[in-house]
N, C-alpha and C. Protein backbone atom coordinates (compact mmCIF):
# COMPACT_ATOMS: atom_id res chain seq x y z
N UNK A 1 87.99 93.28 96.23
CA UNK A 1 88.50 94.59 96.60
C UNK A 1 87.44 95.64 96.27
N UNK A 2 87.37 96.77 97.36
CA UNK A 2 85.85 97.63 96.89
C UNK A 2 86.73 98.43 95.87
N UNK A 3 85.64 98.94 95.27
CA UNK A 3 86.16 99.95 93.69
C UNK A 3 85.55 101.13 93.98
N UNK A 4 85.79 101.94 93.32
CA UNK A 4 85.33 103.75 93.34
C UNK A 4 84.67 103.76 92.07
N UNK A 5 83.19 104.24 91.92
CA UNK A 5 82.26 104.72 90.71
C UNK A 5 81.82 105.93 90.93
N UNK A 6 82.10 106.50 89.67
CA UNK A 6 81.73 108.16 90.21
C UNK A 6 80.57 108.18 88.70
N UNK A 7 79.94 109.03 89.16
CA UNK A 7 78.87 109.11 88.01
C UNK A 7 79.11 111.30 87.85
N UNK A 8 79.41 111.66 86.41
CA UNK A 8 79.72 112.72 86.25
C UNK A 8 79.37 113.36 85.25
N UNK A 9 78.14 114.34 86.09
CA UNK A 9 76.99 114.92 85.53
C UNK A 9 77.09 116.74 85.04
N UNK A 10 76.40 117.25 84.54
CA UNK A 10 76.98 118.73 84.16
C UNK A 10 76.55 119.81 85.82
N UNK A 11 76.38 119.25 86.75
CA UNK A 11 76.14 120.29 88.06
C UNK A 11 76.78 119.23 88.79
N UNK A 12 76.98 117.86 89.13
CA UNK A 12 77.31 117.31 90.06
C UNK A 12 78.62 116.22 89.71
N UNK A 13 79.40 115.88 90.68
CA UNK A 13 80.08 114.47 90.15
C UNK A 13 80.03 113.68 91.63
N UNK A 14 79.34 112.64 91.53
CA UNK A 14 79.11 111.84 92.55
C UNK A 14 79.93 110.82 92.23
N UNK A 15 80.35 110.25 93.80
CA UNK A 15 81.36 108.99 93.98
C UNK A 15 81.42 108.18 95.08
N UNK A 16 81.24 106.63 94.83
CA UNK A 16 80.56 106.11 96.06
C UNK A 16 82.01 104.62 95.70
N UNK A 17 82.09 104.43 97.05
CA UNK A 17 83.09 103.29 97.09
C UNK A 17 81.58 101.86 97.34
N UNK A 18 82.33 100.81 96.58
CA UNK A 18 81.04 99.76 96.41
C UNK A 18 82.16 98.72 96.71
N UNK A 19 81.66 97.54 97.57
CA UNK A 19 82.56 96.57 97.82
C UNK A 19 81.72 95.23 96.54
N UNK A 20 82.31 94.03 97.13
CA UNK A 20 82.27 93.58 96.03
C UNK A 20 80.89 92.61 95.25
N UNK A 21 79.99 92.92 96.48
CA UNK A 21 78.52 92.53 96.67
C UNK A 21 77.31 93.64 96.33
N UNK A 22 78.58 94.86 95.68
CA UNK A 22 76.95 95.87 94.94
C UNK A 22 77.11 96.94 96.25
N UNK A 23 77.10 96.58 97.74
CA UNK A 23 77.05 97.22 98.40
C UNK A 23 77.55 98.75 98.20
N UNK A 24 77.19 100.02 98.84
CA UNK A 24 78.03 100.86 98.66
C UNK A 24 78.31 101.67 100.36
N UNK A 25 79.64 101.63 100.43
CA UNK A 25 79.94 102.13 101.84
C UNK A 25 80.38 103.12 102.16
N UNK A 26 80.05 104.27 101.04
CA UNK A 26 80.25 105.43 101.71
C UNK A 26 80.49 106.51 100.10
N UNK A 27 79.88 107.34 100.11
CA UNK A 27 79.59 108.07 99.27
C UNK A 27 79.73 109.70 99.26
N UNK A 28 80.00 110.55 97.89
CA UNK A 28 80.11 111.81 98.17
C UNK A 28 79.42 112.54 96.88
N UNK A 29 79.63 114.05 96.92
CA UNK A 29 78.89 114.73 95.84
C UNK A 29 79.63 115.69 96.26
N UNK A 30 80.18 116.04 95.08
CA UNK A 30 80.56 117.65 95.03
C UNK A 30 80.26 118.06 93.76
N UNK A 31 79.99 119.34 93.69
CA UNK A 31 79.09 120.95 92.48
C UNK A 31 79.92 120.89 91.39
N UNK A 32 80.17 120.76 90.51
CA UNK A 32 81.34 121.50 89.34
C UNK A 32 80.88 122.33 89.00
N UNK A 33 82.02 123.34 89.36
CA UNK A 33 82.10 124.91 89.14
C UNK A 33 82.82 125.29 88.36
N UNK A 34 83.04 124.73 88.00
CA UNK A 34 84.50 125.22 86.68
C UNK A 34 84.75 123.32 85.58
N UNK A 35 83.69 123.84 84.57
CA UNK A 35 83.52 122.86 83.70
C UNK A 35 85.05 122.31 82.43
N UNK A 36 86.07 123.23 82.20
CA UNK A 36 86.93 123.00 81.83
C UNK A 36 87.55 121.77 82.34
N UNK A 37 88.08 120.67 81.16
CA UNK A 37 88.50 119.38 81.89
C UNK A 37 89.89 119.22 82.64
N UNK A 38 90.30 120.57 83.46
CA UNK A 38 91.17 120.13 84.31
C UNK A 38 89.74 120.53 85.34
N UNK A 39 89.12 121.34 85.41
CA UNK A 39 88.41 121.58 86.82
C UNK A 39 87.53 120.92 86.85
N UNK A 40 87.23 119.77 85.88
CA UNK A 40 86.49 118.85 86.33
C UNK A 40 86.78 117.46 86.95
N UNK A 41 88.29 117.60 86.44
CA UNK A 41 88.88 116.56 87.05
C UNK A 41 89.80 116.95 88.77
N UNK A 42 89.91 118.30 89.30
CA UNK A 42 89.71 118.49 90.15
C UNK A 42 88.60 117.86 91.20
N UNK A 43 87.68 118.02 90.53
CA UNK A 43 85.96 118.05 90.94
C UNK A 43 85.79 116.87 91.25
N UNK A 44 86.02 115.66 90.38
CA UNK A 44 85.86 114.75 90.57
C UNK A 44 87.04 113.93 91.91
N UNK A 45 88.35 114.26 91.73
CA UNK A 45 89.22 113.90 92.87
C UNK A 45 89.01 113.81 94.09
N UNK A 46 87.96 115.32 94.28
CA UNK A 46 87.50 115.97 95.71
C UNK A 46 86.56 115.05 96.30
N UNK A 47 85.62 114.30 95.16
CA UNK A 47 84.54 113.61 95.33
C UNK A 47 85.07 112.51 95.90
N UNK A 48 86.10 111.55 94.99
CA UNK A 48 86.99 110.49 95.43
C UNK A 48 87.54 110.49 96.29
N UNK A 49 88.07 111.32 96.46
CA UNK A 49 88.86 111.11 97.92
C UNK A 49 88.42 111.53 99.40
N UNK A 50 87.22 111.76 99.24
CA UNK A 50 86.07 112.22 100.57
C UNK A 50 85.54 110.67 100.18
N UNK A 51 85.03 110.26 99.59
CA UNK A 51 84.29 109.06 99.49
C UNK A 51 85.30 107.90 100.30
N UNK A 52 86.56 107.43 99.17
CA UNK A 52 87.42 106.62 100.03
C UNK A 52 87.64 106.85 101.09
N UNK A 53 87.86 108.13 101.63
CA UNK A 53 88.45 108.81 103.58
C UNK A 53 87.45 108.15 104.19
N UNK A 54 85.46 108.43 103.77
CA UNK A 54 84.55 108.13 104.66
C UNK A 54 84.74 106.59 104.41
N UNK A 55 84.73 106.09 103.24
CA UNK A 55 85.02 104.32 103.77
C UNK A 55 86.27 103.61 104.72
N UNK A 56 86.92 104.42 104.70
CA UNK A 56 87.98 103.66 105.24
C UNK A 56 88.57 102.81 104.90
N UNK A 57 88.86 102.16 103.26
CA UNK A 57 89.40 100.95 102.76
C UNK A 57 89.97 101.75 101.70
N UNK A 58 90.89 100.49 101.14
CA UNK A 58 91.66 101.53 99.76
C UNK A 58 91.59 100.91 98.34
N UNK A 59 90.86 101.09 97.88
CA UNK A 59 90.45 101.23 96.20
C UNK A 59 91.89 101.06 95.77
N UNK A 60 91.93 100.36 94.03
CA UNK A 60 92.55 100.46 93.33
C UNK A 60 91.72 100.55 91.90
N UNK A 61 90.77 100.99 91.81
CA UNK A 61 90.34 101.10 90.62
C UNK A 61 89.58 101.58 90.31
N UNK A 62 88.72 102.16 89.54
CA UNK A 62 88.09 103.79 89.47
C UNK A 62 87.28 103.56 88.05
N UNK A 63 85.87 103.21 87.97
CA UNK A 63 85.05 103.07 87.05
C UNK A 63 84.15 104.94 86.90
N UNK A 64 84.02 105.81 85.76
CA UNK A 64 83.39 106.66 85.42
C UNK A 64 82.38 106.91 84.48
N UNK A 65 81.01 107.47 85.07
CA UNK A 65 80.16 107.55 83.66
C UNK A 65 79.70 108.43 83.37
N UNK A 66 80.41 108.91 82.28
CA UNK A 66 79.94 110.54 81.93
C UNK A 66 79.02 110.59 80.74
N UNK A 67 78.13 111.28 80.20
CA UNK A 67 77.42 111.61 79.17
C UNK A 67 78.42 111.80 77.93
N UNK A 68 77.69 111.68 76.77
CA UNK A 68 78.15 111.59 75.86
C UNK A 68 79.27 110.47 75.13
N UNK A 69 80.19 110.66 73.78
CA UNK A 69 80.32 109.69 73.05
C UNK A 69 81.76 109.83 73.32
N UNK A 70 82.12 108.19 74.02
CA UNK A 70 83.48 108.05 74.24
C UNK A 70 84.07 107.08 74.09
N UNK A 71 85.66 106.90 73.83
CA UNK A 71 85.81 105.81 73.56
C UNK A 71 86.42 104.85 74.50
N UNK A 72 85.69 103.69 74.35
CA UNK A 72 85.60 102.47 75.15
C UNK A 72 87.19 102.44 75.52
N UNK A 73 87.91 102.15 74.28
CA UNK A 73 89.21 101.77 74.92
C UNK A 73 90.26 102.75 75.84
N UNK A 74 89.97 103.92 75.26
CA UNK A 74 91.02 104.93 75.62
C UNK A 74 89.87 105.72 76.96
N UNK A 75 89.23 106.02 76.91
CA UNK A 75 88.26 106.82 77.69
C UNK A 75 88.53 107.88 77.21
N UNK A 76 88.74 107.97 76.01
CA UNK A 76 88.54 110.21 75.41
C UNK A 76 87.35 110.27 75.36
N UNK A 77 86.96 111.34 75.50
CA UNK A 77 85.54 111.37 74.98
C UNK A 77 84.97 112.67 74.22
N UNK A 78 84.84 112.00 73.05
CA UNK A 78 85.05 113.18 71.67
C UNK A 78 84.14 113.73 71.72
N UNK A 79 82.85 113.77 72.50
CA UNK A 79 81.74 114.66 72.41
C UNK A 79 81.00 114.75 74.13
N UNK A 80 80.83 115.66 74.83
CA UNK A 80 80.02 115.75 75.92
C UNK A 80 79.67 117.00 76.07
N UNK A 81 78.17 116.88 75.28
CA UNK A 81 77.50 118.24 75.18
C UNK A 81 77.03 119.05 76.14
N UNK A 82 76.76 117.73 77.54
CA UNK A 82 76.03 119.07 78.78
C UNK A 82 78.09 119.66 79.80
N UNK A 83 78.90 118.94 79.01
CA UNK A 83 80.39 120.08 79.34
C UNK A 83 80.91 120.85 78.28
N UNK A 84 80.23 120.79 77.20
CA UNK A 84 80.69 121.31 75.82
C UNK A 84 82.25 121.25 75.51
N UNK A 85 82.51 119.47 75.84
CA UNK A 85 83.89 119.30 75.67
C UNK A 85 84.09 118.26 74.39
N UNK A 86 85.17 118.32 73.84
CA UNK A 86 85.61 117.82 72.41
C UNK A 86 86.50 116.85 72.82
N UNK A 87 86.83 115.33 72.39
CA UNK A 87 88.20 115.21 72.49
C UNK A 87 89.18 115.14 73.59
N UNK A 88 88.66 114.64 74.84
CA UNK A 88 88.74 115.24 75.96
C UNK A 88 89.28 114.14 76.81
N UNK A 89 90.86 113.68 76.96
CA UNK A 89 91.45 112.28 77.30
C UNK A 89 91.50 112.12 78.73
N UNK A 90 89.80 112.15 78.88
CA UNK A 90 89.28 111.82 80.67
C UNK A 90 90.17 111.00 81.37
N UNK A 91 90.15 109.77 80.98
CA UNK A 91 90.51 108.45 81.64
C UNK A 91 91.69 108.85 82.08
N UNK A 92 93.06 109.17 81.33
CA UNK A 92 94.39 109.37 81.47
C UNK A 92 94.95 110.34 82.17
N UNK A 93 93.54 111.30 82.26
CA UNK A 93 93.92 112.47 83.30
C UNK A 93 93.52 112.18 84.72
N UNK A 94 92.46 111.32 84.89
CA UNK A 94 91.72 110.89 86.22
C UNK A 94 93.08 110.03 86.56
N UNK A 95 93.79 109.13 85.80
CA UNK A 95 94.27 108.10 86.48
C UNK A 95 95.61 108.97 86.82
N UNK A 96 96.46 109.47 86.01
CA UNK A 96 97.75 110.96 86.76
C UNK A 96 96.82 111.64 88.05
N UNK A 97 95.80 111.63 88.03
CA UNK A 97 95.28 112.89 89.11
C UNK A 97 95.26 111.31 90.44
N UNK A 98 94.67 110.74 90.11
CA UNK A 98 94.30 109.85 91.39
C UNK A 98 95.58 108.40 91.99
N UNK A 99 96.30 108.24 90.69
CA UNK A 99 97.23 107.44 91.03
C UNK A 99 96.87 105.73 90.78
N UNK A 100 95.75 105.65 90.29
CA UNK A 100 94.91 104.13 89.83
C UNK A 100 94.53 104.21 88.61
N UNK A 101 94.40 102.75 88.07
CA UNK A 101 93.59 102.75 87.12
C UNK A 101 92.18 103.14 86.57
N UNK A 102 92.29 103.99 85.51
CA UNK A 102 90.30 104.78 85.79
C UNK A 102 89.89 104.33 84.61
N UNK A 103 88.68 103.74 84.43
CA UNK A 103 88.00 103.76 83.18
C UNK A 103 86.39 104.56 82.88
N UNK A 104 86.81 105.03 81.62
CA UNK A 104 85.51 105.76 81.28
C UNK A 104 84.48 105.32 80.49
N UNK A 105 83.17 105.26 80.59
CA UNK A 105 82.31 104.50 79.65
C UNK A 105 81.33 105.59 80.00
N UNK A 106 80.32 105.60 78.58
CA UNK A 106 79.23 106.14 79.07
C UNK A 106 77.99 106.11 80.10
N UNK A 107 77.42 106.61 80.50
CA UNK A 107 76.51 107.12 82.03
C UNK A 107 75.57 105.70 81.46
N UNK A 108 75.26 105.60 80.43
CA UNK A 108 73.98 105.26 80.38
C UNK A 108 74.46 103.65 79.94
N UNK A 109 75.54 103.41 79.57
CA UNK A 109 76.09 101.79 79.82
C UNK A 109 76.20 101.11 81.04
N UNK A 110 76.64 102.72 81.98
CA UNK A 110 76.70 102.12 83.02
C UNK A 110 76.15 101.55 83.99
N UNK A 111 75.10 102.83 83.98
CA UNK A 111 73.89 102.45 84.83
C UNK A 111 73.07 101.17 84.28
N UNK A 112 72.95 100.84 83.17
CA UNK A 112 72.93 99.40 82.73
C UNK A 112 73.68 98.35 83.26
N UNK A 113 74.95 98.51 83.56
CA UNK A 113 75.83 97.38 84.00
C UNK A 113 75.32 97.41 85.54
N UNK A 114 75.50 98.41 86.19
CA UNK A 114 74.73 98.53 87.62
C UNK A 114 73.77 97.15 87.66
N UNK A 115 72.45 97.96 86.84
CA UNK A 115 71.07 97.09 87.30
C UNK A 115 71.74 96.19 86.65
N UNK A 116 72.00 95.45 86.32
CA UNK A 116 72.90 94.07 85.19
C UNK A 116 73.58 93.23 86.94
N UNK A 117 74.26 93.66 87.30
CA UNK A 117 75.11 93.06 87.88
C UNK A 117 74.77 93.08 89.64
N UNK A 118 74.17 94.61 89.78
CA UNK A 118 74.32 94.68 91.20
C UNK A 118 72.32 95.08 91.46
N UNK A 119 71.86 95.51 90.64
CA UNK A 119 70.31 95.95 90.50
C UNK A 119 69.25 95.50 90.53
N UNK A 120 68.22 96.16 89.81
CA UNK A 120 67.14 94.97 89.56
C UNK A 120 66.85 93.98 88.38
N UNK A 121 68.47 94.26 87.99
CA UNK A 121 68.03 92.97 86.88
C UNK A 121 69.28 91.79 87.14
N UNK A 122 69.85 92.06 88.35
CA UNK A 122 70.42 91.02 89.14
C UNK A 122 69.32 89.41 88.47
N UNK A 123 70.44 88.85 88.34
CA UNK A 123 70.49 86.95 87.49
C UNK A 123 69.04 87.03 86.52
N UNK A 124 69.27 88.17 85.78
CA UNK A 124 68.48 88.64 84.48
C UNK A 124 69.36 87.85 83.29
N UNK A 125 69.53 87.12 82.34
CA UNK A 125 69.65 86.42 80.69
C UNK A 125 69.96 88.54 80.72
N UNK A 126 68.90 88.69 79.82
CA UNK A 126 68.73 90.10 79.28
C UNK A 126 67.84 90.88 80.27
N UNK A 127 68.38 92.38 79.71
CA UNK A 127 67.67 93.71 80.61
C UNK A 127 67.44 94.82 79.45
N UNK A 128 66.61 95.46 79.60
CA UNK A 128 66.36 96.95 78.92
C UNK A 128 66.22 97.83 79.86
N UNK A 129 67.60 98.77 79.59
CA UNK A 129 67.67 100.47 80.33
C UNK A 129 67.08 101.55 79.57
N UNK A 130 66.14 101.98 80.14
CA UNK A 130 65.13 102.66 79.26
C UNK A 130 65.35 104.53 80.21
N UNK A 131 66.02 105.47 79.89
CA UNK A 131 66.68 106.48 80.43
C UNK A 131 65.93 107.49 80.30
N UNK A 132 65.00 108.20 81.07
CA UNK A 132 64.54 109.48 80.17
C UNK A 132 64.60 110.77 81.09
N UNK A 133 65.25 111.60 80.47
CA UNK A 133 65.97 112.63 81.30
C UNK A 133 65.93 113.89 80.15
């Protein structure tokens, strides 16, 4: 089943539907203008649901990777300095806003799991994500 990954940055939140070969079939970007975590979770919806419309298939599950320190199980995420948010129970609000299951992990796990699974470290033992931004 294809899945929805949004990657959610302090100017952008991008979201691309990926089927189950890495592929990605259709993708979006929208600005966040209003960094407070309901208007970012606006922000991000807008992204999702232009992304799924241009694929034409229907997702049930919703992977996110935002900056900063969050927790694995719950997806809060008690620190994200480029939203200057505290404490902030992402996951549970994405999944009331969108109607699926959403999970949150950090940007930079993720993009690890990416090249890991779908990238260039595709049937890699081990990989090093080396990030500099």
């Amino acid at each position: 089943m294809p899945t929805l990954g949004i990657d959610l940055g302090g100017t952008f939140a991008r979201a691309a539907v990926v089927d189950g070969k890495g592929e990605i079939l259709a993708s979006a970007k929208v600005a966040v203008q209003d960094r407070k975590p309901q208007g970012v979770v606006e922000t991000i919806a807008q992204a999702a649901e232009e992304a799924v419309k241009q694929s034409g298939v229907k997702v049930d599950g919703c992977g996110v990777g935002a900056a900063g320190q969050i927790h694995k199980d719950t997806g809060v995420i008690s620190v994200a300095p480029n939203l200057g948010w505290r404490d902030v129970p992402l996951a549970a609000m994405l999944t009331k806003r969108l109607g699926f299951d959403v999970k949150v992990v950090n940007d930079l796990s993720a993009a690890a799991w990416g090249e890991l699974h779908a990238g260039a470290g595709r049937g890699a033992h081990d990989i090093l994500v080396v990030f500099v931004g």
